[in-house]
C-alpha atoms as a PDB file:
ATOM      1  CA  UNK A   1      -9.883  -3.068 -18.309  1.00  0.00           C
ATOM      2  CA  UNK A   2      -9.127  -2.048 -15.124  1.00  0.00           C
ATOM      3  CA  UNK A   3     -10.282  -5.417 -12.971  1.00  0.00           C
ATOM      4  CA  UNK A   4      -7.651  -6.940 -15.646  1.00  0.00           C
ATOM      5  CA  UNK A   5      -4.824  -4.923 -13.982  1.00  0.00           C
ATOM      6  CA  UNK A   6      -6.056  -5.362 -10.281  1.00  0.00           C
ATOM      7  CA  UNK A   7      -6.242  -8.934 -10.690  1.00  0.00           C
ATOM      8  CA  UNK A   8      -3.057  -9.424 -12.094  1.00  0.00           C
ATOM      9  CA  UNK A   9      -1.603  -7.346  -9.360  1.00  0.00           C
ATOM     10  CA  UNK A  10      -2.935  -8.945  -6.762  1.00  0.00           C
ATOM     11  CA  UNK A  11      -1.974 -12.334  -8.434  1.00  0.00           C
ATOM     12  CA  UNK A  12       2.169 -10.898  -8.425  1.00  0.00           C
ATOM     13  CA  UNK A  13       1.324  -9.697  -4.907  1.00  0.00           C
ATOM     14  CA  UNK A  14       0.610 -12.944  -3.488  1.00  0.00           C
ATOM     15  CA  UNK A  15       3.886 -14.795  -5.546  1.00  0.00           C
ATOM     16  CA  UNK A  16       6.261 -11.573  -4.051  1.00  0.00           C
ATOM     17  CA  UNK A  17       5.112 -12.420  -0.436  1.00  0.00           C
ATOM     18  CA  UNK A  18       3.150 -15.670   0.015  1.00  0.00           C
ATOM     19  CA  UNK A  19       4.288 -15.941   4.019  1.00  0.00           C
ATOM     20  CA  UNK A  20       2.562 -12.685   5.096  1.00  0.00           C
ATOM     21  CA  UNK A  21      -0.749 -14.279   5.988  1.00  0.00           C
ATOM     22  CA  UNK A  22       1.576 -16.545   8.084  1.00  0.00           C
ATOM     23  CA  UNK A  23       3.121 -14.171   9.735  1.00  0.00           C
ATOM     24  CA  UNK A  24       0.078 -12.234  10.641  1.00  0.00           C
ATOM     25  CA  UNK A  25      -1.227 -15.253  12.666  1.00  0.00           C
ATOM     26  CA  UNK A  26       1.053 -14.302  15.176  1.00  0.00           C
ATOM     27  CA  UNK A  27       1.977 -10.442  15.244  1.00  0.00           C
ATOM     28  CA  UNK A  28       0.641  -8.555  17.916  1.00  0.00           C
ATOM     29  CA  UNK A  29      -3.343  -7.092  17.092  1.00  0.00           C
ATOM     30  CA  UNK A  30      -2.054  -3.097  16.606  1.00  0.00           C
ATOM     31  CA  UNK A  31       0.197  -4.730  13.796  1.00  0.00           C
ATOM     32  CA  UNK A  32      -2.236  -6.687  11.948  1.00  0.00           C
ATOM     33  CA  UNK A  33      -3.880  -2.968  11.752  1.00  0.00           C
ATOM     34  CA  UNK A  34      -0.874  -1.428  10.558  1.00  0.00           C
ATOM     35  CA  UNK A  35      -0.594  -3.662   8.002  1.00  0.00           C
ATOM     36  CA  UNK A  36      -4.213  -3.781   7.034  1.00  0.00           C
ATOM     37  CA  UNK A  37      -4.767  -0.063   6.630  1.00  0.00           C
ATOM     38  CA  UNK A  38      -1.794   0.797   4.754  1.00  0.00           C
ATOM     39  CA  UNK A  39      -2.285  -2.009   2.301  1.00  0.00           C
ATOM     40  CA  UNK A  40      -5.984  -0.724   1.692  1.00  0.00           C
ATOM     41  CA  UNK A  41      -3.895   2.755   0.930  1.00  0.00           C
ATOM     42  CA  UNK A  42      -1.799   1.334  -1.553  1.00  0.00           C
ATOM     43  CA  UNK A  43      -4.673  -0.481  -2.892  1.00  0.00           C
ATOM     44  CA  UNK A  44      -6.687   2.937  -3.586  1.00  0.00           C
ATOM     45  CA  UNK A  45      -3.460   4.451  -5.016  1.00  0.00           C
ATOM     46  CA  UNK A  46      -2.964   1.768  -6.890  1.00  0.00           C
ATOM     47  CA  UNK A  47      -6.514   1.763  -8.308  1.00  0.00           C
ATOM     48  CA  UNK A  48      -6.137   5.687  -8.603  1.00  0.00           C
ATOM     49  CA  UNK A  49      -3.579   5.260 -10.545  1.00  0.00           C
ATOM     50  CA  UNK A  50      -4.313   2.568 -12.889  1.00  0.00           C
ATOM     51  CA  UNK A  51      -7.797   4.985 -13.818  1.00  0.00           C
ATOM     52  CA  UNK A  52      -5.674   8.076 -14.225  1.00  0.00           C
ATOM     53  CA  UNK A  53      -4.904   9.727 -17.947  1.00  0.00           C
ATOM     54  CA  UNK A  54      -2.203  10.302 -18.433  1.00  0.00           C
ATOM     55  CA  UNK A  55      -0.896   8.176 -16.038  1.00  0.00           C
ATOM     56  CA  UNK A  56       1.990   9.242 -14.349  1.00  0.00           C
ATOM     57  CA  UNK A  57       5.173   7.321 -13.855  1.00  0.00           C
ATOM     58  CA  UNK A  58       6.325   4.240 -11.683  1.00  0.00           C
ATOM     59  CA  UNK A  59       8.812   6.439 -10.262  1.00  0.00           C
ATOM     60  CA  UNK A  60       6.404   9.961  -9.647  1.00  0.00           C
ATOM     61  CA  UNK A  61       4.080   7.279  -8.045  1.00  0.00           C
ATOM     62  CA  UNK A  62       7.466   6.367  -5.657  1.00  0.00           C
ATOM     63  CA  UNK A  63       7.808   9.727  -4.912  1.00  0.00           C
ATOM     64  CA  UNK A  64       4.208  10.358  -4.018  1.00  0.00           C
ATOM     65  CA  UNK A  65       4.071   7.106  -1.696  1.00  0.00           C
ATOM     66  CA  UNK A  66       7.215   7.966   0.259  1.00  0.00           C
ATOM     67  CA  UNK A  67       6.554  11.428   0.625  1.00  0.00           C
ATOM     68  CA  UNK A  68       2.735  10.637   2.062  1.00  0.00           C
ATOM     69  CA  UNK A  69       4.358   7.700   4.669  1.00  0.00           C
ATOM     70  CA  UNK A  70       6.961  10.729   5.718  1.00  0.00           C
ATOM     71  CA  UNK A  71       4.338  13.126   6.032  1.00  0.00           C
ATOM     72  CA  UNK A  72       1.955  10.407   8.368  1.00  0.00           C
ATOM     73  CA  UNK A  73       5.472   9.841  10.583  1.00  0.00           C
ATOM     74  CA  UNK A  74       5.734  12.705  10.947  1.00  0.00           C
ATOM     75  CA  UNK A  75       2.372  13.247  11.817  1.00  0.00           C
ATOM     76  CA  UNK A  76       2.419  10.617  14.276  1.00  0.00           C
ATOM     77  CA  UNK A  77       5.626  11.791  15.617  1.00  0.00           C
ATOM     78  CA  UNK A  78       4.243  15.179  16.581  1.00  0.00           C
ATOM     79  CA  UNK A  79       1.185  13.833  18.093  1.00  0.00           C
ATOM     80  CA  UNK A  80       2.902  11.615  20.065  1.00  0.00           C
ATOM     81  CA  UNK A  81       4.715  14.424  21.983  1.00  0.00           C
END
């Protein structure tokens, strides 16, 4: 059940933004981590999510994602002074 979702994801993922293996070819190495790590995040949340009962909302699953990308700028922000 849930390799049914996760392939079908990853299927829409690579119609919604078939030029980012393109662009990675040429971004400088800290961004190709960047992008890396937070798209295994949203992978595990994903996955998380699709597992979870009851599963919450499109919109509480927003919420959560925004509020843990402030909380790492901010994060980051404070270490970096």
């Amino acid at each position: 059940m849930i390799e049914g979702h996760i392939i079908v994801i990853f299927q829409q993922r690579k119609l919604v933004q078939p030029e980012i293996p393109q662009q990675l070819e040429n971004a400088p190495p800290v961004s190709k981590y960047a992008f890396y790590f937070t798209a295994g995040g949203l992978w595990n949340t994903m996955v998380h999510w699709i597992k979870e009962e009851p599963r919450r909302t499109p919109k509480e699953m927003t919420d959560y994602i925004l509020i843990t990308f402030k909380e790492i700028g901010n994060a980051v922000y404070e270490h970096a002074l």
